[in-house]
C-alpha atoms as a PDB file:
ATOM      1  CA  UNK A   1      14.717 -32.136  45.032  1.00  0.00           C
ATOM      2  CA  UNK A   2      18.382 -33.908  44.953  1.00  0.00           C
ATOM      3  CA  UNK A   3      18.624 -36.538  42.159  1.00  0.00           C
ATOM      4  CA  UNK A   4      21.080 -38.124  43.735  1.00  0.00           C
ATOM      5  CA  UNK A   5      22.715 -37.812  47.369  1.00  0.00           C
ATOM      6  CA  UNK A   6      26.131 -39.968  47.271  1.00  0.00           C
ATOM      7  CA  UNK A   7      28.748 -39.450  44.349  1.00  0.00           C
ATOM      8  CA  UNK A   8      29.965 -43.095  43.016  1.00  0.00           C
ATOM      9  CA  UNK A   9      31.532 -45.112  45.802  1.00  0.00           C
ATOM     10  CA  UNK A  10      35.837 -44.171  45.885  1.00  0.00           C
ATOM     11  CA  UNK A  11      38.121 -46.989  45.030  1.00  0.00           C
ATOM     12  CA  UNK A  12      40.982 -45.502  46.690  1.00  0.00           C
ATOM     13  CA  UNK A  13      42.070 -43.541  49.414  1.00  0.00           C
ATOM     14  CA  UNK A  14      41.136 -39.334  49.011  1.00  0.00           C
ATOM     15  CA  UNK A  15      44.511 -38.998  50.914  1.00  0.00           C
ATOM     16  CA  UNK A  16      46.952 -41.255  49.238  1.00  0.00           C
ATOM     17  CA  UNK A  17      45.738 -42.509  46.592  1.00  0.00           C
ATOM     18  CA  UNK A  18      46.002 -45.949  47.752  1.00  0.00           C
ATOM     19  CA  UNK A  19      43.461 -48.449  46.648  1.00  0.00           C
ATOM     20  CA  UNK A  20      44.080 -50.360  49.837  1.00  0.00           C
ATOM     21  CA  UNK A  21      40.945 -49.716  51.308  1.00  0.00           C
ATOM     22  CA  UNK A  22      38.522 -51.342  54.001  1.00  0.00           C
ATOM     23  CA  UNK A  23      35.334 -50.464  55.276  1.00  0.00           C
ATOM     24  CA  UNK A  24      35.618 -49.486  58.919  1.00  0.00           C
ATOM     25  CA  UNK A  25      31.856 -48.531  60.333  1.00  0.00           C
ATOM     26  CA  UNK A  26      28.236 -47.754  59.595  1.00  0.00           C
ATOM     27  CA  UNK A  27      28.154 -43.706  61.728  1.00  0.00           C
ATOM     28  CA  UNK A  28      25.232 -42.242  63.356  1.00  0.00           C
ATOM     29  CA  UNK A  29      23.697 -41.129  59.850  1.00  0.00           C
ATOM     30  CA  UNK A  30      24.100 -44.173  58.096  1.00  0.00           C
ATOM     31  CA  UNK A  31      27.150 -43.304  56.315  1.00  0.00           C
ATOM     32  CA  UNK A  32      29.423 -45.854  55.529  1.00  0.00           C
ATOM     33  CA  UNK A  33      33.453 -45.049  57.148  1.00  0.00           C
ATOM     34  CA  UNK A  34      36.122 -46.444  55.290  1.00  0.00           C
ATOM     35  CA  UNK A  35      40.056 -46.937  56.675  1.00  0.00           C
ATOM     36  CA  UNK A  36      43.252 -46.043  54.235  1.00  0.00           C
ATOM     37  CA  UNK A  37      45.156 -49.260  55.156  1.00  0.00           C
ATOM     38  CA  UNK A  38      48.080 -47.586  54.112  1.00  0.00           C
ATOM     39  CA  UNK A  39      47.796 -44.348  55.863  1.00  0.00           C
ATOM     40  CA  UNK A  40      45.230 -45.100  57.952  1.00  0.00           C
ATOM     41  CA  UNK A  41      42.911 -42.108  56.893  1.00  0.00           C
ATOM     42  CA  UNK A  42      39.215 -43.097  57.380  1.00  0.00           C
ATOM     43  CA  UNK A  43      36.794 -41.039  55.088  1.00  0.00           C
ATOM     44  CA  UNK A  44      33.245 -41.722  54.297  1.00  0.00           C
ATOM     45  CA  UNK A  45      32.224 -43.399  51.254  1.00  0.00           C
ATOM     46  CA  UNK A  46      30.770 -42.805  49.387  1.00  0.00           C
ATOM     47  CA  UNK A  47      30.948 -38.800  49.779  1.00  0.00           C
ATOM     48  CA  UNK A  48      28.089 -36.511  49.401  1.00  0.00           C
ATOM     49  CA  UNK A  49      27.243 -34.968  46.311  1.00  0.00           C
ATOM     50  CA  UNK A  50      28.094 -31.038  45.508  1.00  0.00           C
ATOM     51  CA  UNK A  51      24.215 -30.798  44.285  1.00  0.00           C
ATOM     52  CA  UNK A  52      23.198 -32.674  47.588  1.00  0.00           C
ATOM     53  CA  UNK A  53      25.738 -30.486  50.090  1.00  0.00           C
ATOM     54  CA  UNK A  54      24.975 -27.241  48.202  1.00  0.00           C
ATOM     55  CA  UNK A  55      20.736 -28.004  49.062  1.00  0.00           C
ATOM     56  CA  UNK A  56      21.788 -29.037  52.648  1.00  0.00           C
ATOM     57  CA  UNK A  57      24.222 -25.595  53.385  1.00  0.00           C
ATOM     58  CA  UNK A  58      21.919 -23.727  51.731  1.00  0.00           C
ATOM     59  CA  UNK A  59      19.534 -23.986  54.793  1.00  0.00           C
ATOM     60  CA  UNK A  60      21.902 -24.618  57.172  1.00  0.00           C
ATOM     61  CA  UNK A  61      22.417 -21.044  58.945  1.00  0.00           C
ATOM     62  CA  UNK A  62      19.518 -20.490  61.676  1.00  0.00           C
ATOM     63  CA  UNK A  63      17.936 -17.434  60.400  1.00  0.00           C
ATOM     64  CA  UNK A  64      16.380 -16.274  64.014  1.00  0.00           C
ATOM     65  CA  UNK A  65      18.361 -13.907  65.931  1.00  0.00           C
ATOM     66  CA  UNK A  66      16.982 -14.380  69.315  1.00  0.00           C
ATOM     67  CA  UNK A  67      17.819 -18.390  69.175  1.00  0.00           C
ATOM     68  CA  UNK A  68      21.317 -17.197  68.285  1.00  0.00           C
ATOM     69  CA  UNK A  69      21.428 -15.237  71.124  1.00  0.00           C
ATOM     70  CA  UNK A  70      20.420 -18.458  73.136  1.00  0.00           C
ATOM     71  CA  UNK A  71      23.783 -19.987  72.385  1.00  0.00           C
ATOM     72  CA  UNK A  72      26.098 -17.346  72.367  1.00  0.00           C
ATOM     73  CA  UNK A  73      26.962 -18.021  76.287  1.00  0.00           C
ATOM     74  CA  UNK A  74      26.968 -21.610  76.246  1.00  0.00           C
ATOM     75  CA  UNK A  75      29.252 -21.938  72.720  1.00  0.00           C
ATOM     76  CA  UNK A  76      31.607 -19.238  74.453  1.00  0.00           C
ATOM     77  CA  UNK A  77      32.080 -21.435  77.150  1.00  0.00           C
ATOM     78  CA  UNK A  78      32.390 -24.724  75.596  1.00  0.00           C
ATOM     79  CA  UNK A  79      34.907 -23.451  73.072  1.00  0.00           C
ATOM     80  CA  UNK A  80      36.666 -21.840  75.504  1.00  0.00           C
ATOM     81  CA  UNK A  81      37.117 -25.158  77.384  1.00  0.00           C
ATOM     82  CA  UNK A  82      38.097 -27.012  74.177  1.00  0.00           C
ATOM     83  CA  UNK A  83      40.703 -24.309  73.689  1.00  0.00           C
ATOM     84  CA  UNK A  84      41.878 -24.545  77.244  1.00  0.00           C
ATOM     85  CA  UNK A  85      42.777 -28.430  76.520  1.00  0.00           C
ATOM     86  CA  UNK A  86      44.712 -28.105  73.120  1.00  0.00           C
ATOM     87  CA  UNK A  87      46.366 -25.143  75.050  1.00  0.00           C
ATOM     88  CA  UNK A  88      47.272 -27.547  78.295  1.00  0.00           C
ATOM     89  CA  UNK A  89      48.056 -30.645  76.008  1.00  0.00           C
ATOM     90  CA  UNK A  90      50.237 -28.984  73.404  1.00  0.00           C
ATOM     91  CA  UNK A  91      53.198 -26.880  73.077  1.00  0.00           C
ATOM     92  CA  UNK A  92      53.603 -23.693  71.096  1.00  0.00           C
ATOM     93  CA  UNK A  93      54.099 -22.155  68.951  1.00  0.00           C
ATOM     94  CA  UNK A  94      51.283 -24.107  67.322  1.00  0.00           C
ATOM     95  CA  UNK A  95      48.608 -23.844  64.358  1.00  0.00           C
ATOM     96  CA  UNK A  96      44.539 -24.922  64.726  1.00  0.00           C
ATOM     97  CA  UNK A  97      43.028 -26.418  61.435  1.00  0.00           C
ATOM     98  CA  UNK A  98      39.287 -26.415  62.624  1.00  0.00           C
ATOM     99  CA  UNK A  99      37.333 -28.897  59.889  1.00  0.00           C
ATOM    100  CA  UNK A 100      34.027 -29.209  60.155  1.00  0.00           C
ATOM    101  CA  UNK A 101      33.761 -25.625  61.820  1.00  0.00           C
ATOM    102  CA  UNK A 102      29.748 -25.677  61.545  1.00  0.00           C
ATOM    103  CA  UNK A 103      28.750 -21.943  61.907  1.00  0.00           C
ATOM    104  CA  UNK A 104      32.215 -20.812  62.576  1.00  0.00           C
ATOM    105  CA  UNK A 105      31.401 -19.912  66.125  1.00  0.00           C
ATOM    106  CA  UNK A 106      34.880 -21.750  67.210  1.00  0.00           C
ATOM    107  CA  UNK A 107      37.205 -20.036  64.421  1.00  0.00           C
END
């Protein structure tokens, strides 16, 4: 078991460093979102821990083959159709930074 889930609450903002900092929303978890005032960077705070995200990663990956299978076909086709609209609403040459890639089907 986790002793504890959150690290200490962040004074500042990850980004810039700026202590100008407001809290922005409550998200779907119950996770508080903050807003850089400064650079307008919204983070949650306070962050997980590293004891707390190495439990929760550690069974993240679905371990059954055939329910992979499942969603090969539907990921293919919803990625593709993300793709499709950065490709339509950008110009190249370009880079992708995918955060928050999940199970890496995407990259």
């Amino acid at each position: 078991m986790i002793s504890h889930k959150y690290d200490a609450a962040l004074t500042q903002c990850p980004l810039c460093l700026s202590p100008e900092i407001k809290h922005l929303l409550r998200d779907c978890r119950d996770n508080d979102i903050f807003e850089c005032i400064s650079c307008q960077f919204q983070f949650m705070n306070p962050l997980y821990s590293d004891a707390y995200l190495t439990d929760y990663y550690s069974r993240y990956v679905e371990d059954d083959p055939e329910n992979l299978k499942r969603w090969e076909e539907p990921l293919a086709y919803g990625h593709d159709f993300y793709l499709q609209l950065i490709e339509r609403y950008t110009r190249p040459p370009g880079s992708l930074f995918d955060v928050g890639s999940g199970s890496g089907h995407l990259l």
